[in-house]
C-alpha atoms as a PDB file:
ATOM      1  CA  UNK A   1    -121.424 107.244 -10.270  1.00  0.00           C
ATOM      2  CA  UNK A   2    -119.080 105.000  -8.662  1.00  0.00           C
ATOM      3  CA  UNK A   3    -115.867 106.780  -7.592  1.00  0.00           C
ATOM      4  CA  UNK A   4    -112.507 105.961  -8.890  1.00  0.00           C
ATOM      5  CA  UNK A   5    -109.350 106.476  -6.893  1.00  0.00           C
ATOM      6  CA  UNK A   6    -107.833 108.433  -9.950  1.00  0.00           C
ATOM      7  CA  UNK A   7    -109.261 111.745 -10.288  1.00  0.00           C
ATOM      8  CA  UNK A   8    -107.906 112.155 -13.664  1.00  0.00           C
ATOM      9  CA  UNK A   9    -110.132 109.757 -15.208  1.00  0.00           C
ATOM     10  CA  UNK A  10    -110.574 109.653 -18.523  1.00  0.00           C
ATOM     11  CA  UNK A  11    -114.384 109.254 -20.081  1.00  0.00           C
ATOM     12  CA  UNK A  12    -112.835 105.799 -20.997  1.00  0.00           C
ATOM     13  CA  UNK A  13    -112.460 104.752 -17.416  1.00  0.00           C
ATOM     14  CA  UNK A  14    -115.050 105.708 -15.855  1.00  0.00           C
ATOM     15  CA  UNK A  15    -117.395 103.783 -18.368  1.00  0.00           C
ATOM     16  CA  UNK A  16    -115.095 100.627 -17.210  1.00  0.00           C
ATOM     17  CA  UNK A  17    -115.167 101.334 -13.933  1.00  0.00           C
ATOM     18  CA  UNK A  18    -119.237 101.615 -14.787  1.00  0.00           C
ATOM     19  CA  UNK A  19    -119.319  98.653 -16.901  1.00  0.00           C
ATOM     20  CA  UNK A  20    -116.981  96.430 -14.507  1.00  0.00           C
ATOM     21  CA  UNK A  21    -119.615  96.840 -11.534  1.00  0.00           C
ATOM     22  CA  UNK A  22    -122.566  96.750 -13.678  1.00  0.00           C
ATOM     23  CA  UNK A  23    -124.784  93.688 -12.511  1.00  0.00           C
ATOM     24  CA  UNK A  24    -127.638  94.108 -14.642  1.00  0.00           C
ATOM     25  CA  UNK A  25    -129.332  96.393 -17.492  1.00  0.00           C
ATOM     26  CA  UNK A  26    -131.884  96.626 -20.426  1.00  0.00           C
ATOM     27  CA  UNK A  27    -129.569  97.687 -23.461  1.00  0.00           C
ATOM     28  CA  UNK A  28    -130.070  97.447 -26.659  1.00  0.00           C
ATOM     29  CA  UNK A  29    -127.429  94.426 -28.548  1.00  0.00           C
ATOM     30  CA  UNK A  30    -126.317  97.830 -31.138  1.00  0.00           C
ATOM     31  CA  UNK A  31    -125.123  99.166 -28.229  1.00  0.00           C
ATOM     32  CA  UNK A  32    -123.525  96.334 -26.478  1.00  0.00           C
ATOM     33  CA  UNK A  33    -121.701  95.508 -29.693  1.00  0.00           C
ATOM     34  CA  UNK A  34    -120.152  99.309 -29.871  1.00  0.00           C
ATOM     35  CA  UNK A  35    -119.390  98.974 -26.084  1.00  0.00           C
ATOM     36  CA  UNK A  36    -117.750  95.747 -27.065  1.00  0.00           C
ATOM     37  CA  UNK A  37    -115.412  97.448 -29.819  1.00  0.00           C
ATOM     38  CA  UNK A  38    -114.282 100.977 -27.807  1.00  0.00           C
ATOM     39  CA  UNK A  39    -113.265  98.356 -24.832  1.00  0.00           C
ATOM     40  CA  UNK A  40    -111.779  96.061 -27.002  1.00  0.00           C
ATOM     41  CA  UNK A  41    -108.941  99.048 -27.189  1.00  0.00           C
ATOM     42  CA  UNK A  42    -108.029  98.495 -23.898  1.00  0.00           C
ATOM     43  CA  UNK A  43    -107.413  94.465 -24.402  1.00  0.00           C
ATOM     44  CA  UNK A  44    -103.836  95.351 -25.456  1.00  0.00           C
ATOM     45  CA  UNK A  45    -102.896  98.184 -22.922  1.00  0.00           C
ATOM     46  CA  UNK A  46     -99.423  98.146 -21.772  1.00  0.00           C
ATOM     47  CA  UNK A  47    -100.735  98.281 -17.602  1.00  0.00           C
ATOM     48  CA  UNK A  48    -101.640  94.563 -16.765  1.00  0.00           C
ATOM     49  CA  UNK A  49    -104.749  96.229 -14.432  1.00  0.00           C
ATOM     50  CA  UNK A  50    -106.275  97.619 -17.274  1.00  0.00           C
ATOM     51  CA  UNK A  51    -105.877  94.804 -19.710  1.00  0.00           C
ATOM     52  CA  UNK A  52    -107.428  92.746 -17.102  1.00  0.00           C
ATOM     53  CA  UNK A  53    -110.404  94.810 -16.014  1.00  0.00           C
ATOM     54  CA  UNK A  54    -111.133  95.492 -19.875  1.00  0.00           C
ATOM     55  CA  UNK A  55    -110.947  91.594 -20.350  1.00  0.00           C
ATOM     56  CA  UNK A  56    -113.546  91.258 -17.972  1.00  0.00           C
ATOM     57  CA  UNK A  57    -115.775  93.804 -19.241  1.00  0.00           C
ATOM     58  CA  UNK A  58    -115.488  92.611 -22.450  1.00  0.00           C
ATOM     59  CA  UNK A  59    -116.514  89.294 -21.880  1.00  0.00           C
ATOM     60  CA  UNK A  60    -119.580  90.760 -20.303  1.00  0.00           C
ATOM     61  CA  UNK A  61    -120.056  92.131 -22.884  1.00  0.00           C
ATOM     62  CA  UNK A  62    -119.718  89.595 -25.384  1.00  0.00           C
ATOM     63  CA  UNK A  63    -121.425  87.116 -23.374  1.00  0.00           C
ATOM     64  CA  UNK A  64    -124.727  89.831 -23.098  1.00  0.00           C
ATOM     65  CA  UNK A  65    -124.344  89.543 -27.047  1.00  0.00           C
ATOM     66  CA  UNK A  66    -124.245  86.314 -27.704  1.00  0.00           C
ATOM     67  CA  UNK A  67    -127.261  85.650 -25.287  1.00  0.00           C
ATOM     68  CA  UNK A  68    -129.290  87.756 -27.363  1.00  0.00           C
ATOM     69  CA  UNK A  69    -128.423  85.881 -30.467  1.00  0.00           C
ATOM     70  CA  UNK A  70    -131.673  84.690 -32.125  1.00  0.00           C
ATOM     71  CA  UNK A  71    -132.375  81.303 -31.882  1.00  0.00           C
ATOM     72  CA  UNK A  72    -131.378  81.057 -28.219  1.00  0.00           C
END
């Protein structure tokens, strides 16, 4: 796992922290899509880093999706 300088993490961070360092994996576009939603939580969190890194993530994660559209 890739350590976080909060040791109070919550299950919710550490699958950012995860899914901002990710470079590449085989996942299935179901799962991608309910990766996409939980983050999408975060996208309006009052603390400016968090907003940010779950922007990020999220557009990973919407541009995995979208590359997996058929017809691409």
């Amino acid at each position: 796992m890739i350590p976080t300088s909060r040791t109070q993490a919550t299950p919710a961070e550490q699958a950012a922290a995860q899914l901002a360092n990710l470079r590449s994996a085989t996942v299935p576009v179901p799962v991608l899509t309910a990766a996409a939603a939980l983050i999408a939580a975060q996208l309006e969190d009052p603390d400016p880093a968090t907003r940010d890194a779950a922007g990020a993530v999220h557009g990973h994660l919407t541009a995995a999706i979208e590359a997996a559209a058929p017809g691409r």
